[in-house]
C-alpha atoms as a PDB file:
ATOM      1  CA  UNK A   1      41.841 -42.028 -15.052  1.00  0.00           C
ATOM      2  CA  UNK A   2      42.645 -43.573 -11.514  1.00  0.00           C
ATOM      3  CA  UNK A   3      45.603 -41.964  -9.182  1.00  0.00           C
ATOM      4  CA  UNK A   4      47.684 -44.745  -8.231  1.00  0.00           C
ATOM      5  CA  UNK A   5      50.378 -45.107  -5.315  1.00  0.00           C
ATOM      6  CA  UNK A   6      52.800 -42.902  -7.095  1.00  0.00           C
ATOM      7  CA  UNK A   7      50.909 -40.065  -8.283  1.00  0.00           C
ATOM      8  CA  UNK A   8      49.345 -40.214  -4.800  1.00  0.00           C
ATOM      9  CA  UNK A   9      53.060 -40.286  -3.254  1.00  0.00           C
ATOM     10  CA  UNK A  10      54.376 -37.328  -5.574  1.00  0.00           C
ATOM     11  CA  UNK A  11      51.179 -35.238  -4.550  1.00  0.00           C
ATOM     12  CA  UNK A  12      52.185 -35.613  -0.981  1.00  0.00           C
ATOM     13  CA  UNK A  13      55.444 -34.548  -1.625  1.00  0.00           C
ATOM     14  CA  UNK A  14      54.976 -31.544  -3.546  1.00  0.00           C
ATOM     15  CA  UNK A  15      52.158 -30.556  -0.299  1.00  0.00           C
ATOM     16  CA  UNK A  16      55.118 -31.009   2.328  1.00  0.00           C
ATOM     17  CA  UNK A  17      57.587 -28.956   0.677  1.00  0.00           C
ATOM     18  CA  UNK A  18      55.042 -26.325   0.143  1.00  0.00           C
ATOM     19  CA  UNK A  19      52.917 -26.010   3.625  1.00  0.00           C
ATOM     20  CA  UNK A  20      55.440 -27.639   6.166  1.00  0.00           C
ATOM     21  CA  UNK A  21      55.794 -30.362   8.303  1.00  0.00           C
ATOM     22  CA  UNK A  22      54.184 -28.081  11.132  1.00  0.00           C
ATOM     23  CA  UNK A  23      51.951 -26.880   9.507  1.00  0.00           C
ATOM     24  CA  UNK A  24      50.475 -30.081   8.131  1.00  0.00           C
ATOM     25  CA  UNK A  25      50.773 -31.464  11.677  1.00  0.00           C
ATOM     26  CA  UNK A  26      48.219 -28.626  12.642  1.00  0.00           C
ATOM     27  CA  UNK A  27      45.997 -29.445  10.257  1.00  0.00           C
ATOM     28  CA  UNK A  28      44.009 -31.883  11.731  1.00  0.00           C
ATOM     29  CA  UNK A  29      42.778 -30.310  14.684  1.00  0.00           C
ATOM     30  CA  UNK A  30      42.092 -27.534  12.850  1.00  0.00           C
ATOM     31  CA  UNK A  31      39.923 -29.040  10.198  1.00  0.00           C
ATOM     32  CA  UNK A  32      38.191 -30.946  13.335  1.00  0.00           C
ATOM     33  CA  UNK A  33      37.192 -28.042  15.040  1.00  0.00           C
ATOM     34  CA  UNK A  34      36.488 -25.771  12.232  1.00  0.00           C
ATOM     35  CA  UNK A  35      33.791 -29.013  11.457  1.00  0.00           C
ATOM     36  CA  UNK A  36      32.759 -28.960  15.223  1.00  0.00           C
ATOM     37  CA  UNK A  37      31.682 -24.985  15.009  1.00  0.00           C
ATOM     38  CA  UNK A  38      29.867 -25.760  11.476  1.00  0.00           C
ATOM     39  CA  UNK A  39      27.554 -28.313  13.221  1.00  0.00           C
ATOM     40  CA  UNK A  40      27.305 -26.195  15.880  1.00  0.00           C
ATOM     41  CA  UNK A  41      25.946 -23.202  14.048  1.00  0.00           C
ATOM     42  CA  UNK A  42      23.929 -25.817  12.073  1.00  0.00           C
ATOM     43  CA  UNK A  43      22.101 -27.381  15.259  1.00  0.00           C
ATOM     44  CA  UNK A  44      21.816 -23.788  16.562  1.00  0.00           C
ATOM     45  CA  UNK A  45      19.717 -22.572  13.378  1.00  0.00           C
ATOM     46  CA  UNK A  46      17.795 -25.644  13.559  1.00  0.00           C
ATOM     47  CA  UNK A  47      16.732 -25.362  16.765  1.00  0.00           C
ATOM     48  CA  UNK A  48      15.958 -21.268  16.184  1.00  0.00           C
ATOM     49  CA  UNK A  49      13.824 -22.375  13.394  1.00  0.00           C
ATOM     50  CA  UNK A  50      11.844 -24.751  15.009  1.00  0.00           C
ATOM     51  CA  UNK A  51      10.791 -22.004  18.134  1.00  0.00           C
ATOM     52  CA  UNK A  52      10.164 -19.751  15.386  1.00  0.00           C
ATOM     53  CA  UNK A  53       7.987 -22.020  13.860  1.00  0.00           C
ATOM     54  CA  UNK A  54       6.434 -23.176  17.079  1.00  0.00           C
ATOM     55  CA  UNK A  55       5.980 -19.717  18.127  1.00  0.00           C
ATOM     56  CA  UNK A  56       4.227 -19.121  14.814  1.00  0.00           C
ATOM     57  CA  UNK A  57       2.043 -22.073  14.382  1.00  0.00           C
ATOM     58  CA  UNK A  58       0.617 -21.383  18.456  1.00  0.00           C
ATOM     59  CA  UNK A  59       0.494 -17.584  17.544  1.00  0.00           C
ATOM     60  CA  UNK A  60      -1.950 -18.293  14.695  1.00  0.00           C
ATOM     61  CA  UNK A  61      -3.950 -20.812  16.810  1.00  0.00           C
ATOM     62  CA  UNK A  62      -4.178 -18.248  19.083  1.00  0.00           C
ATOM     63  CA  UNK A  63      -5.442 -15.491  16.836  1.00  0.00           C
ATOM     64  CA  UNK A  64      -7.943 -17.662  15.458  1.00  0.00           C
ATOM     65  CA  UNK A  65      -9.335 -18.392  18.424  1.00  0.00           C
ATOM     66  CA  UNK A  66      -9.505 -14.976  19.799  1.00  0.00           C
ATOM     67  CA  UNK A  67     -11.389 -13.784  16.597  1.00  0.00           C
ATOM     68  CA  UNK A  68     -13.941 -16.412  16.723  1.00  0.00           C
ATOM     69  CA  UNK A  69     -15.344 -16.406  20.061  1.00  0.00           C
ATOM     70  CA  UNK A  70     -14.667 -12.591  20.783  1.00  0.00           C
ATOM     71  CA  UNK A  71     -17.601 -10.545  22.727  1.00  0.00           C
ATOM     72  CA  UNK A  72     -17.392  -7.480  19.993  1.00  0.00           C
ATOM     73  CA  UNK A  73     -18.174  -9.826  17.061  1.00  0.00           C
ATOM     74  CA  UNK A  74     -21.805  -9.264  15.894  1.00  0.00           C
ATOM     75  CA  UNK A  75     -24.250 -11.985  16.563  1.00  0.00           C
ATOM     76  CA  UNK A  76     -26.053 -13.821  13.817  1.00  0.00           C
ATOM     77  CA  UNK A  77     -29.789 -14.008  14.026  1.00  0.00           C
ATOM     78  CA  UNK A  78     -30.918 -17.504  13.071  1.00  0.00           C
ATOM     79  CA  UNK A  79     -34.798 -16.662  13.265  1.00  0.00           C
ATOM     80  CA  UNK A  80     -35.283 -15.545   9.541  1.00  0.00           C
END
């Protein structure tokens, strides 16, 4: 169940007579920049994702570090 030329041709139609020559005309820039601002907002929660994670996976180095070699910790004795 293909569309061929005609089908294709009476679909058009029917979309001119109901949106508009104008607004038809408009369409394309708007449909470009409404996909612009999606990839925007994409890249931008990409990249806030990745600091978080950065953040977080230095954060935990951190904390494992401090707990290990910290002064308070008690001290083993090795001479049983």
């Amino acid at each position: 169940m293909s569309f061929g030329i005609t089908e294709l041709l009476i679909v058009l139609a029917i979309v001119i007579v109901l949106f508009g020559a104008k607004r038809i005309k408009n369409l394309g820039p708007d449909l470009g920049s409404a996909i612009k601002g999606f990839r925007s907002a994409l890249s931008d929660n990409n990249d806030e994702e990745k600091a978080s994670t950065d953040s977080s996976a230095t954060g935990d180095v951190e904390n494992v570090s401090s707990e290990t070699d910290s002064d308070d910790a008690p001290k083993q004795d090795t001479n049983v």
